[in-house]
PDB file of N, CA and C in Angstrom:
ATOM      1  N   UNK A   1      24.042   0.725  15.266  1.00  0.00           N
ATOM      2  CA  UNK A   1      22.677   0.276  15.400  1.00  0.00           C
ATOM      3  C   UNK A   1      21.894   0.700  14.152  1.00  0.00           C
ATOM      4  N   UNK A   2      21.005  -0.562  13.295  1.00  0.00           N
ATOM      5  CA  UNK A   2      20.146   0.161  12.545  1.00  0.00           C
ATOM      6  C   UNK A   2      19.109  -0.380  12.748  1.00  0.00           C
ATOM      7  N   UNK A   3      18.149   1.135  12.624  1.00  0.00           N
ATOM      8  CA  UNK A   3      16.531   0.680  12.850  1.00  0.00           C
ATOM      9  C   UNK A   3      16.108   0.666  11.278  1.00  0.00           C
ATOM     10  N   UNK A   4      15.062  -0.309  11.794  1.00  0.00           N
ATOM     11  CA  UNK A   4      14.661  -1.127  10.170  1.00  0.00           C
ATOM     12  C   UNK A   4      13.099  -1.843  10.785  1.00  0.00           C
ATOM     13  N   UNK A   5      12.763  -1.838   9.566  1.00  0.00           N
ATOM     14  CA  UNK A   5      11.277  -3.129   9.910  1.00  0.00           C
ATOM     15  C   UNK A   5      10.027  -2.451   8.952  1.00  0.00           C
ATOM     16  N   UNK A   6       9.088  -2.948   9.443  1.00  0.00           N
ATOM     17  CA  UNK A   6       7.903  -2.793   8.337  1.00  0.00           C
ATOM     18  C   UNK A   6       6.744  -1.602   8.757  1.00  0.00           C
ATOM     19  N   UNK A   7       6.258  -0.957   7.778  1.00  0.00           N
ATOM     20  CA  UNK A   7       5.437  -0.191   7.900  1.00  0.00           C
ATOM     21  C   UNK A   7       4.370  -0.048   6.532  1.00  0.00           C
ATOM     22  N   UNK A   8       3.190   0.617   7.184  1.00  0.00           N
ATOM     23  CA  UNK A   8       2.116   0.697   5.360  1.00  0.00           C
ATOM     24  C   UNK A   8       1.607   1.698   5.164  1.00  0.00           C
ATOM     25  N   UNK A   9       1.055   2.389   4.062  1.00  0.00           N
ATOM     26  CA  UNK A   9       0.656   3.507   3.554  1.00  0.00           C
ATOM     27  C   UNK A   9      -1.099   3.670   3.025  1.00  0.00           C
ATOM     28  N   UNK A  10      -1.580   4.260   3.517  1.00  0.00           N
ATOM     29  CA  UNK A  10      -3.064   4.135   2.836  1.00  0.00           C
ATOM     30  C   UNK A  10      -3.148   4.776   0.855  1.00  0.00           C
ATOM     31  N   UNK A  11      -2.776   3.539  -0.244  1.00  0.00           N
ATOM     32  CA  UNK A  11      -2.753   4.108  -1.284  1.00  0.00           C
ATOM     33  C   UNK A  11      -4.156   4.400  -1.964  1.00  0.00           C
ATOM     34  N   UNK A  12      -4.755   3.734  -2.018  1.00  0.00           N
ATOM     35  CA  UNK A  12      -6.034   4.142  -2.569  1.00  0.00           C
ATOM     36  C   UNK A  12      -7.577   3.957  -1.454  1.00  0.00           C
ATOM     37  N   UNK A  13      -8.772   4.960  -1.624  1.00  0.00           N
ATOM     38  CA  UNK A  13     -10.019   4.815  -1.170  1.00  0.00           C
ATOM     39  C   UNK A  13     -10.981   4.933  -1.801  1.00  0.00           C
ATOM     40  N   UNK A  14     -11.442   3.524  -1.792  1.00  0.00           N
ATOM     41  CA  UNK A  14     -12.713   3.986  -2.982  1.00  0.00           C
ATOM     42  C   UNK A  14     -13.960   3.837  -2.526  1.00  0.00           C
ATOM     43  N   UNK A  15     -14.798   4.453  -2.519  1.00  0.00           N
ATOM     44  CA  UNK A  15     -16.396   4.537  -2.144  1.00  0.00           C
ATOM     45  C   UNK A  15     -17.442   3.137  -2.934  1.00  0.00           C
ATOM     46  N   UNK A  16     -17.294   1.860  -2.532  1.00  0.00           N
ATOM     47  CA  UNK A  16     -17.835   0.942  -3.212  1.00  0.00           C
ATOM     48  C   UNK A  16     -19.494   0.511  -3.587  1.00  0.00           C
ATOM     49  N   UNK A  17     -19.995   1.641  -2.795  1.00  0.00           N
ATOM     50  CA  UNK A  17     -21.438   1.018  -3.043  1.00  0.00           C
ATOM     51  C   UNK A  17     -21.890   0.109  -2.584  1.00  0.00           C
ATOM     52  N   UNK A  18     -21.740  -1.095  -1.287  1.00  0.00           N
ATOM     53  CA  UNK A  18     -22.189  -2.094  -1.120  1.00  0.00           C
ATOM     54  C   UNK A  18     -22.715  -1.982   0.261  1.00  0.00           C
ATOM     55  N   UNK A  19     -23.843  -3.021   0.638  1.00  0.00           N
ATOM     56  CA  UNK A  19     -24.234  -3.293   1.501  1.00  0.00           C
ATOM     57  C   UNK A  19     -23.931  -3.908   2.389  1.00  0.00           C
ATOM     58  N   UNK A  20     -23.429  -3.022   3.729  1.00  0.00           N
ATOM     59  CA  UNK A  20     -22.730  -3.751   4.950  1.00  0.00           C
ATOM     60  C   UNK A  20     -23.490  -4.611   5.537  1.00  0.00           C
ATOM     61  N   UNK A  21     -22.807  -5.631   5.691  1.00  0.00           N
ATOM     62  CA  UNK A  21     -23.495  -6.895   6.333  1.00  0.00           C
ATOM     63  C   UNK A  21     -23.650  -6.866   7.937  1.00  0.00           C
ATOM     64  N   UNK A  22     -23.095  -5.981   8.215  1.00  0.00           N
ATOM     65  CA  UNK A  22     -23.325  -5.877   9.739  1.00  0.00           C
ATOM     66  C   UNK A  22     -24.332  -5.474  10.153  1.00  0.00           C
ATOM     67  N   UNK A  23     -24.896  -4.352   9.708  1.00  0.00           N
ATOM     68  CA  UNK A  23     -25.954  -3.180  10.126  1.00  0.00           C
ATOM     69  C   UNK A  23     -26.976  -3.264   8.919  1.00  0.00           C
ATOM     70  N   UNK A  24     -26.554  -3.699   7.314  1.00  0.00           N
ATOM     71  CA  UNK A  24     -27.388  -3.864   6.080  1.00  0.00           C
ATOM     72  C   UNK A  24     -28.385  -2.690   5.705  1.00  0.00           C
ATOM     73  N   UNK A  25     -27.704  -1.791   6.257  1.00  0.00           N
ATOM     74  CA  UNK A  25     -28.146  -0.219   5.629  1.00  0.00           C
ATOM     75  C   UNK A  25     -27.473   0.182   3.880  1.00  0.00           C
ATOM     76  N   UNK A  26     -28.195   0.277   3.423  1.00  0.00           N
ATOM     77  CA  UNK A  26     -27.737   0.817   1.625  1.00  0.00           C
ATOM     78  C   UNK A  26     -26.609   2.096   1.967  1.00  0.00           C
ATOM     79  N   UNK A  27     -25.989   1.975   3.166  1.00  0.00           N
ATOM     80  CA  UNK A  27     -25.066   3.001   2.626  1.00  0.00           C
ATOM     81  C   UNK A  27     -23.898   2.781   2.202  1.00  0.00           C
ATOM     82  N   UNK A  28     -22.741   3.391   1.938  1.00  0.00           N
ATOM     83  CA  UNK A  28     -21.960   2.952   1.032  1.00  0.00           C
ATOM     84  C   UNK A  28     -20.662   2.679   2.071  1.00  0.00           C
ATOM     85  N   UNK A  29     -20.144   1.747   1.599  1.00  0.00           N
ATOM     86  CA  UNK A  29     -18.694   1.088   2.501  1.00  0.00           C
ATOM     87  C   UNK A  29     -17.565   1.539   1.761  1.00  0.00           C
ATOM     88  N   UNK A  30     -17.035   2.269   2.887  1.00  0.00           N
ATOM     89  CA  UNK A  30     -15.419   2.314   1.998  1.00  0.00           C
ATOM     90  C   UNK A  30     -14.064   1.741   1.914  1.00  0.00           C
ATOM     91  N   UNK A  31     -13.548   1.107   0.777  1.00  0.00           N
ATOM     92  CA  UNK A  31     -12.494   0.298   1.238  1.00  0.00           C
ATOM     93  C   UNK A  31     -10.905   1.053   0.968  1.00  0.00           C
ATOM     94  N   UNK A  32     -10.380   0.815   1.756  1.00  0.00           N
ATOM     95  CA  UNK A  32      -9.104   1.162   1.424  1.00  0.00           C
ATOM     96  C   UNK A  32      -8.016   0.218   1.629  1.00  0.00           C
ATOM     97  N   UNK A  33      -7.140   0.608   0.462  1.00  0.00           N
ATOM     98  CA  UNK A  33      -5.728  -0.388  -0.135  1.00  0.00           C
ATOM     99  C   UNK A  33      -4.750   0.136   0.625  1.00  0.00           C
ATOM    100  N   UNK A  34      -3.812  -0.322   1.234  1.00  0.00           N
ATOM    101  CA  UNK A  34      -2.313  -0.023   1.789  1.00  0.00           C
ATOM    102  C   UNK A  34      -1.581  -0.972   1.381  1.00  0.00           C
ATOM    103  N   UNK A  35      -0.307  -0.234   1.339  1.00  0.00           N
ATOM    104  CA  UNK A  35       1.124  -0.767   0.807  1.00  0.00           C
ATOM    105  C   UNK A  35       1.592  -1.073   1.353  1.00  0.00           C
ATOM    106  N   UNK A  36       2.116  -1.985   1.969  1.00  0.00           N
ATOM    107  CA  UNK A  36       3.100  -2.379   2.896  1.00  0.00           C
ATOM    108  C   UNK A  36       4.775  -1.941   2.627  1.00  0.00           C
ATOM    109  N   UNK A  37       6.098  -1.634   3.019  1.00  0.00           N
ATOM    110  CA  UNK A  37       6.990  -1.395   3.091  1.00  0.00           C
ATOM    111  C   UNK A  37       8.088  -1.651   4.274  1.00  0.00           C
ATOM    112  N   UNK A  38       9.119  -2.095   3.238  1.00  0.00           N
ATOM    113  CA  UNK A  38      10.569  -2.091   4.244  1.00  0.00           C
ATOM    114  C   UNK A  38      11.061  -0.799   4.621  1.00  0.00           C
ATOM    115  N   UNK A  39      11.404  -0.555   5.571  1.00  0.00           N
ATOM    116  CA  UNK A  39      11.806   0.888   5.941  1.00  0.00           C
ATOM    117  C   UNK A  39      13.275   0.386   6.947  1.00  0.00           C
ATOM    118  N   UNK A  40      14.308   1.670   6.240  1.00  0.00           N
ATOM    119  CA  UNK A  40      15.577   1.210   7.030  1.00  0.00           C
ATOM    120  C   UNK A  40      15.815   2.910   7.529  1.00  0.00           C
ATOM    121  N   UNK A  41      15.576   3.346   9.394  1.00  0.00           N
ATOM    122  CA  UNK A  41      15.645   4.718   9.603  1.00  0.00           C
ATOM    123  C   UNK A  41      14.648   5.537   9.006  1.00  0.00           C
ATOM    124  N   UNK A  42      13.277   4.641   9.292  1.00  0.00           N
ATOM    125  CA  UNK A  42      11.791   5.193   8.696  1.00  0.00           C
ATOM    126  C   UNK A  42      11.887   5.894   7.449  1.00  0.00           C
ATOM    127  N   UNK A  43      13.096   5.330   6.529  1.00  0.00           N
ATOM    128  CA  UNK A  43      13.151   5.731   5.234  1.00  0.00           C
ATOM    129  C   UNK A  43      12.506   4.546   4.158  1.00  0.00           C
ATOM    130  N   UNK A  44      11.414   4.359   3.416  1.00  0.00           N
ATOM    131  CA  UNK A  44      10.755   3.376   2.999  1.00  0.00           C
ATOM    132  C   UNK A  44      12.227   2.693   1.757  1.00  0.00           C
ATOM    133  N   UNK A  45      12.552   1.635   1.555  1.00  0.00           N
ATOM    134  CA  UNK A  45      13.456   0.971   0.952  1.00  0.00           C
ATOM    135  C   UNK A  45      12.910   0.372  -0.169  1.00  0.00           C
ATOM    136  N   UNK A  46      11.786  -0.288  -0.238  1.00  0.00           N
ATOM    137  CA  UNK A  46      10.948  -1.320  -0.942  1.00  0.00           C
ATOM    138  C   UNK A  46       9.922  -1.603  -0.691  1.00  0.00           C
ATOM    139  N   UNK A  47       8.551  -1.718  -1.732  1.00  0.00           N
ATOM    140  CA  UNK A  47       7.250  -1.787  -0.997  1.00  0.00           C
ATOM    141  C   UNK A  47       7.148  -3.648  -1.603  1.00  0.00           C
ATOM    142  N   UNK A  48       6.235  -4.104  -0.374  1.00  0.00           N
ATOM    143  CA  UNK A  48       6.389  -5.843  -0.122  1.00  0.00           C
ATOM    144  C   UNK A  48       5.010  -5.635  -1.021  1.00  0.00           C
ATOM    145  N   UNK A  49       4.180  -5.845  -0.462  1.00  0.00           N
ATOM    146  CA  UNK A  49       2.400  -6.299  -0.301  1.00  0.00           C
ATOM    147  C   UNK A  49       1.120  -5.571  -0.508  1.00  0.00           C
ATOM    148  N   UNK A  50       0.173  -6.104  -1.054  1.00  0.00           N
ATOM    149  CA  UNK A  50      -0.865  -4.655  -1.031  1.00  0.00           C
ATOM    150  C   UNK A  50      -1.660  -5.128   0.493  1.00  0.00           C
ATOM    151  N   UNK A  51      -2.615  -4.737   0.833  1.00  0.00           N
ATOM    152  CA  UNK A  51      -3.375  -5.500   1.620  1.00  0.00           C
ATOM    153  C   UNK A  51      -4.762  -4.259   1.292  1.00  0.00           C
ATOM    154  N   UNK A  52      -5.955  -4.569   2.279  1.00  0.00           N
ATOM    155  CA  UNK A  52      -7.494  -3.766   2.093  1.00  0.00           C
ATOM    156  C   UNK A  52      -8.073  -4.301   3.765  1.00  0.00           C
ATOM    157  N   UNK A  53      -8.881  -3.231   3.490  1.00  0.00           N
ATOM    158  CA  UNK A  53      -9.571  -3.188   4.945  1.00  0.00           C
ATOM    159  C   UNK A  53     -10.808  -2.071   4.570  1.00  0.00           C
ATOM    160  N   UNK A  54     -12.364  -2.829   4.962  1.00  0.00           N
ATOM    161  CA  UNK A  54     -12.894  -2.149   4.174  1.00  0.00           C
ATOM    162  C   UNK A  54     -14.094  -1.279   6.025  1.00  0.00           C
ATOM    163  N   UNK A  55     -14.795  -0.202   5.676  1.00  0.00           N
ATOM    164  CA  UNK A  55     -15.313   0.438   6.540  1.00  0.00           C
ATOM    165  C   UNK A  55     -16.938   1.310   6.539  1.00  0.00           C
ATOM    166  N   UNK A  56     -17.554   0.639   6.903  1.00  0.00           N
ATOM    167  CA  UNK A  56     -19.424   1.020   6.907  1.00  0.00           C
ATOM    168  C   UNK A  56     -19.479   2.333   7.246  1.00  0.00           C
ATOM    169  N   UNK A  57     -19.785   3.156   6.710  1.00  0.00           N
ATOM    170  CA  UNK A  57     -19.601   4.720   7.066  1.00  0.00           C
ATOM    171  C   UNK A  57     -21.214   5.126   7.512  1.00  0.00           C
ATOM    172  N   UNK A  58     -22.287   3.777   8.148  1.00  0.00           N
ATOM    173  CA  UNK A  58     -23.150   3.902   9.235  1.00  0.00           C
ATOM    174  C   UNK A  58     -23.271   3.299  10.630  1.00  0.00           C
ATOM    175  N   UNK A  59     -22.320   2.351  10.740  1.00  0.00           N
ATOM    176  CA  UNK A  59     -22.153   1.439  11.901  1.00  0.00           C
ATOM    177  C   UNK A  59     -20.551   1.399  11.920  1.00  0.00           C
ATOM    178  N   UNK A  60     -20.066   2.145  10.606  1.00  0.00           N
ATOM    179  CA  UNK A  60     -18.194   2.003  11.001  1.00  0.00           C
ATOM    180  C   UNK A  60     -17.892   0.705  11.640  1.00  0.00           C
ATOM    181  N   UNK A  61     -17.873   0.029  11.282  1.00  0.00           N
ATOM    182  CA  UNK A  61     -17.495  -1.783  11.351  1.00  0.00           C
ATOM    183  C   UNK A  61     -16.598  -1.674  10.251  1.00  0.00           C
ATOM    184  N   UNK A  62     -14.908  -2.370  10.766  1.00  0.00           N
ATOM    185  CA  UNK A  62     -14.009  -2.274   9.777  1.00  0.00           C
ATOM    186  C   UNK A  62     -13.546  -4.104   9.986  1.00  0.00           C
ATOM    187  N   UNK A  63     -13.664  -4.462   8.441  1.00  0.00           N
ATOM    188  CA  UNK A  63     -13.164  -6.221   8.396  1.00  0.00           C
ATOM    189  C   UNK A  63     -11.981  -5.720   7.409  1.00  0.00           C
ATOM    190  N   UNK A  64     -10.931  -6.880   7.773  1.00  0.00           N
ATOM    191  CA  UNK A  64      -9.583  -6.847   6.799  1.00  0.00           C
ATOM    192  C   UNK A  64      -9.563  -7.792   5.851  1.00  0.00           C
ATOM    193  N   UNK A  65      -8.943  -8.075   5.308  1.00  0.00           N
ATOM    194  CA  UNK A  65      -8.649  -9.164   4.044  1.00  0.00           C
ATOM    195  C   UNK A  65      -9.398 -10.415   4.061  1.00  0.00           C
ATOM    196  N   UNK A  66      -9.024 -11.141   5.372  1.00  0.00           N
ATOM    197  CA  UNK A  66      -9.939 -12.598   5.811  1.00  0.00           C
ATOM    198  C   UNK A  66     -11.096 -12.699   6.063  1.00  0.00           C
ATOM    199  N   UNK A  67     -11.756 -11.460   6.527  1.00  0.00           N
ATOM    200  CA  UNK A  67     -12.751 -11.265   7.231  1.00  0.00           C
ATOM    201  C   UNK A  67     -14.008 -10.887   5.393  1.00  0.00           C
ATOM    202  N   UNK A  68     -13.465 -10.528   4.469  1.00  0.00           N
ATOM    203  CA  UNK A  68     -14.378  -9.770   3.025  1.00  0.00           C
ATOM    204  C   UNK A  68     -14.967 -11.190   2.987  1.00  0.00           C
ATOM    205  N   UNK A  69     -16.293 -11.142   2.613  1.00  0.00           N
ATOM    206  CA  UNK A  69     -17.397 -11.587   1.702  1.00  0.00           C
ATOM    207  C   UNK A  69     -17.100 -11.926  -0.087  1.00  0.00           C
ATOM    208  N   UNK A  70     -17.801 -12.326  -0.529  1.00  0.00           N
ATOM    209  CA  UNK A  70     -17.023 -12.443  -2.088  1.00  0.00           C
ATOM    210  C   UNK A  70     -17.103 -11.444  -2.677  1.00  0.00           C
ATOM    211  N   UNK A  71     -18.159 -10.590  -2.572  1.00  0.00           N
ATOM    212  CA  UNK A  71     -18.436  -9.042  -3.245  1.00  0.00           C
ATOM    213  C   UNK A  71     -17.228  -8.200  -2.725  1.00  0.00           C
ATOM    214  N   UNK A  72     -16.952  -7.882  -1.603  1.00  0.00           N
ATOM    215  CA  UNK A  72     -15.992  -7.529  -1.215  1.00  0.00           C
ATOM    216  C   UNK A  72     -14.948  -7.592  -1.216  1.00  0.00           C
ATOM    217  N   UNK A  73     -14.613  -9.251  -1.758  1.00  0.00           N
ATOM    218  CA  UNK A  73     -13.418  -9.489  -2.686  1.00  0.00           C
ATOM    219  C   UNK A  73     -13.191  -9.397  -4.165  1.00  0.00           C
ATOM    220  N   UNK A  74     -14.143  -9.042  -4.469  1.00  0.00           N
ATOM    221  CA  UNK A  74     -14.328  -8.812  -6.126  1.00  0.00           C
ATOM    222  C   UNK A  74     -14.127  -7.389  -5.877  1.00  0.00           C
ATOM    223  N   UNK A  75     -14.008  -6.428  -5.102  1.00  0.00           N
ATOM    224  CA  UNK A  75     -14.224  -5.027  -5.097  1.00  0.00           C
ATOM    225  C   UNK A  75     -12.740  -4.636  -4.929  1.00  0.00           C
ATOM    226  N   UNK A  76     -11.681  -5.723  -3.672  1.00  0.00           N
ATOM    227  CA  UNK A  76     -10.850  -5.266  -3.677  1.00  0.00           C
ATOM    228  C   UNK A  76     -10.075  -5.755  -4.605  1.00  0.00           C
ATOM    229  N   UNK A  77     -10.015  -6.784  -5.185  1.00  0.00           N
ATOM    230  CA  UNK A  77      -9.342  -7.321  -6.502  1.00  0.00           C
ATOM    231  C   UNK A  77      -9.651  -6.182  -7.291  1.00  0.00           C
ATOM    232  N   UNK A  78     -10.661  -5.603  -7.957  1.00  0.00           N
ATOM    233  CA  UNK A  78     -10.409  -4.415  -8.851  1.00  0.00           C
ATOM    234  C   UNK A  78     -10.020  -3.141  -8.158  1.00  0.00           C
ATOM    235  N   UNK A  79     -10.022  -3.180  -6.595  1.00  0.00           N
ATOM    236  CA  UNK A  79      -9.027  -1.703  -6.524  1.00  0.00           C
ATOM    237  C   UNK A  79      -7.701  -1.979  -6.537  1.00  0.00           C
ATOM    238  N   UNK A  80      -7.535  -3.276  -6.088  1.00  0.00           N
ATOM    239  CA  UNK A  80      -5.927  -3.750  -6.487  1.00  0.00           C
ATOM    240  C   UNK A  80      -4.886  -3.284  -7.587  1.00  0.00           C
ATOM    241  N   UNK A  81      -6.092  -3.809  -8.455  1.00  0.00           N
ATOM    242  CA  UNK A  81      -5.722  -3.032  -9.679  1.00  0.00           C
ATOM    243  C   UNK A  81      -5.507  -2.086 -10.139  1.00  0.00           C
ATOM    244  N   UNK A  82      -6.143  -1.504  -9.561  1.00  0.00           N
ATOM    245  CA  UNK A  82      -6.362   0.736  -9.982  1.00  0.00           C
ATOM    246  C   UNK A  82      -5.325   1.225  -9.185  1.00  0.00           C
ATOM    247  N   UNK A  83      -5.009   0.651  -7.923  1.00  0.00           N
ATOM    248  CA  UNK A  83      -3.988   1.566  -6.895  1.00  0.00           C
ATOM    249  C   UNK A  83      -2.623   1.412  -7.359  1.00  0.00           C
ATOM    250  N   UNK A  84      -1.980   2.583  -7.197  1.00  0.00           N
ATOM    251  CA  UNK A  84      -0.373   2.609  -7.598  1.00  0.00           C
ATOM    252  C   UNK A  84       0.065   2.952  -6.862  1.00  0.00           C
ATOM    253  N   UNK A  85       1.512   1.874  -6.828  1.00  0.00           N
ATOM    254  CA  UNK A  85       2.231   2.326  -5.393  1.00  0.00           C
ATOM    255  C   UNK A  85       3.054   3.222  -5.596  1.00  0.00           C
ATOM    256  N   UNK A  86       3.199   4.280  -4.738  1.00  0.00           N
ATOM    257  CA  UNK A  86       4.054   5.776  -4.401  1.00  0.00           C
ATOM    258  C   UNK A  86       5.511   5.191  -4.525  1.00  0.00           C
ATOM    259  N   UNK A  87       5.975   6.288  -5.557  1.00  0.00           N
ATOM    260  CA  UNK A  87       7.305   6.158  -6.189  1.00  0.00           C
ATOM    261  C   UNK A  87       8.050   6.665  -4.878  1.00  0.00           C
ATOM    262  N   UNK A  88       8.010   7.463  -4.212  1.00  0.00           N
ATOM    263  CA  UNK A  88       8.701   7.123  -2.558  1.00  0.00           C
ATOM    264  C   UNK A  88       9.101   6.201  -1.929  1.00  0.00           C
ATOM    265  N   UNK A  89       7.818   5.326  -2.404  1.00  0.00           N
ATOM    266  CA  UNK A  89       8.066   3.615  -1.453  1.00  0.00           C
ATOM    267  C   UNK A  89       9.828   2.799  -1.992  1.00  0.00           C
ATOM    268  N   UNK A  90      10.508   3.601  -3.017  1.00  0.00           N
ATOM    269  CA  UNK A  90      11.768   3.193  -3.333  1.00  0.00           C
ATOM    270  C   UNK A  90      12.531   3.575  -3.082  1.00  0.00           C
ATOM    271  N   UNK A  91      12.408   4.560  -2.205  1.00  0.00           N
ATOM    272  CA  UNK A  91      13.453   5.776  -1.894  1.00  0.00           C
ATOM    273  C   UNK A  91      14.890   4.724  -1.649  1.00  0.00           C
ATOM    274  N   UNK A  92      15.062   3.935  -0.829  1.00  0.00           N
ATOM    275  CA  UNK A  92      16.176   3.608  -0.555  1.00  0.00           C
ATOM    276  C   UNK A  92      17.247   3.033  -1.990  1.00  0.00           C
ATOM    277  N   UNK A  93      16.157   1.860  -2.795  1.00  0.00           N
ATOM    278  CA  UNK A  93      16.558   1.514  -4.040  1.00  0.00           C
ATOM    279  C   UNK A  93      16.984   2.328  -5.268  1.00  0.00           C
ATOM    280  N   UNK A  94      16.445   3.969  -4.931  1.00  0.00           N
ATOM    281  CA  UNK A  94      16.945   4.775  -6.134  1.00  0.00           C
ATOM    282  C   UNK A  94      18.008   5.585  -5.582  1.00  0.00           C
ATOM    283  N   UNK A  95      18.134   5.753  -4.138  1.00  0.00           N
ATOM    284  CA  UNK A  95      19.285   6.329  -3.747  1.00  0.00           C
ATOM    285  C   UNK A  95      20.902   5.479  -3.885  1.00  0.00           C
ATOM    286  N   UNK A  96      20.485   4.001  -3.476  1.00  0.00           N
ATOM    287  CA  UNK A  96      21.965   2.904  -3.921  1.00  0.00           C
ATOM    288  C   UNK A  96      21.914   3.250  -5.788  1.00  0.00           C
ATOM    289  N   UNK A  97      20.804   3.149  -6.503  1.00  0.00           N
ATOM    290  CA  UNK A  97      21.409   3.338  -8.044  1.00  0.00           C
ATOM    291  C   UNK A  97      22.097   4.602  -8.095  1.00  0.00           C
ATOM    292  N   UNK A  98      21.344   5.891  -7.805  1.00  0.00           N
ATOM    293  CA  UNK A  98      22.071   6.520  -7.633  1.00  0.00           C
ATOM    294  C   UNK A  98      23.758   6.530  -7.805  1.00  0.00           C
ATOM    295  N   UNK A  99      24.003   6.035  -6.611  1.00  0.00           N
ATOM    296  CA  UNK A  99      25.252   5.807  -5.962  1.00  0.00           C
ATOM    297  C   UNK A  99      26.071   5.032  -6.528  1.00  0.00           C
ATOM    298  N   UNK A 100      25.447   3.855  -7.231  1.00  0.00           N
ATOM    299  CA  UNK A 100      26.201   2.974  -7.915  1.00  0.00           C
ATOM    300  C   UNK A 100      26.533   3.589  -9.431  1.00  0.00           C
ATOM    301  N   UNK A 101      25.635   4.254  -9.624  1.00  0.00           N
ATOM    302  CA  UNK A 101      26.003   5.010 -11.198  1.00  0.00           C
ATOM    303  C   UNK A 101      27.078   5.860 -11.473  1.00  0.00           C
ATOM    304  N   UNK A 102      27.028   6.656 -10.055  1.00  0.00           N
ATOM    305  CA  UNK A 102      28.073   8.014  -9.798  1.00  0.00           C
ATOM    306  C   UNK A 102      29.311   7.278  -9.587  1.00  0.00           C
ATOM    307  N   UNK A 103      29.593   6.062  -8.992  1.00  0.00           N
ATOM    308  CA  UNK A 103      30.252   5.241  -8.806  1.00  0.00           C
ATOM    309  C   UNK A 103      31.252   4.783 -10.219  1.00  0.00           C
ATOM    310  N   UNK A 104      30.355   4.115 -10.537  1.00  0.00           N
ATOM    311  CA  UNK A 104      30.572   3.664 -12.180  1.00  0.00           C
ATOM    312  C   UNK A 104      30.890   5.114 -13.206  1.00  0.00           C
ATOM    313  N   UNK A 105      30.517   6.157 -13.467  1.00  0.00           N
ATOM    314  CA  UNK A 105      30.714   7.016 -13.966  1.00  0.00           C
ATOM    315  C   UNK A 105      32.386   7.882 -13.625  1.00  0.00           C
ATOM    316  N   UNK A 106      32.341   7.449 -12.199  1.00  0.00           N
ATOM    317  CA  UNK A 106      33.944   8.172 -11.788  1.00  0.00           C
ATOM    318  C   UNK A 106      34.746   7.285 -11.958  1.00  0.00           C
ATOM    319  N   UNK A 107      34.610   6.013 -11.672  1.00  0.00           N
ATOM    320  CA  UNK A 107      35.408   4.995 -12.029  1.00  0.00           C
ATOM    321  C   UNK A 107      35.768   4.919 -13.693  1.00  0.00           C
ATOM    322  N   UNK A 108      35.126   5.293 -14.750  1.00  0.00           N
ATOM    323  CA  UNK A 108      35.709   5.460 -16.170  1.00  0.00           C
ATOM    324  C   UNK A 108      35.790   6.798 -16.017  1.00  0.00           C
ATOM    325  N   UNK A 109      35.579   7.701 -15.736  1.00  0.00           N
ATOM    326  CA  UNK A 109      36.596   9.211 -15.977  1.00  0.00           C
ATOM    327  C   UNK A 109      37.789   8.832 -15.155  1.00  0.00           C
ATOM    328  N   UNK A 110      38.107   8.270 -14.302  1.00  0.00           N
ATOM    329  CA  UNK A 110      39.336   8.210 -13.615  1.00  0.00           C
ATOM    330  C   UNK A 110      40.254   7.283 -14.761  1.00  0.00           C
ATOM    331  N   UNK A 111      40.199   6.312 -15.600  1.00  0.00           N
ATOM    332  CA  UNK A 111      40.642   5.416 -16.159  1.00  0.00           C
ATOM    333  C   UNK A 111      41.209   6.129 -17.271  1.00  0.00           C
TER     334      UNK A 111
END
């Protein structure tokens, strides 16, 4: 049996400055970026997707990707940019090189 499937990571939060449209108090909304990932035995393998979901820190009203305004998409397009995904999120892909190297390396000392 292997367990496998998808999971995400909160990579970046940035304090944007904008005016929530829900409540339209000047306080500041925060959005945050997650990574999406393949995970095989809740070991992350490969990260897929970014995604954002942003949050009014006076009425805490949280909208996701479909739900942003254009400001709000101009905000997460540049955190898009700034966030880096966690060299963890490869764990599975650097453990097969790994393996394939040590592989390849014994295979010409044996020769």
């Amino acid at each position: 049996m292997v367990i496998f499937g998808l999971r995400s990571t909160t990579i970046a939060s940035l304090n944007s400055q904008l005016q929530c449209r829900h409540c339209h108090t000047n306080e500041s909304v925060w959005l945050y970026i997650y990574r999406h990932y393949f995970h095989i035995f809740w070991i992350p393998a490969f990260p897929l997707w970014k995604s954002a979901a942003s949050q009014c820190t006076h009425c805490k009203q949280v909208l996701t990707n479909n739900e942003f305004d254009d400001e709000l998409k101009q905000a997460k397009t540049e955190a898009v940019k700034i966030a880096k995904t966690p060299i963890w999120t490869f764990s599975w892909l650097l453990v097969g090189a790994a393996i394939v190297a040590l592989l390849t390396i014994s295979s010409l000392l044996n020769s």
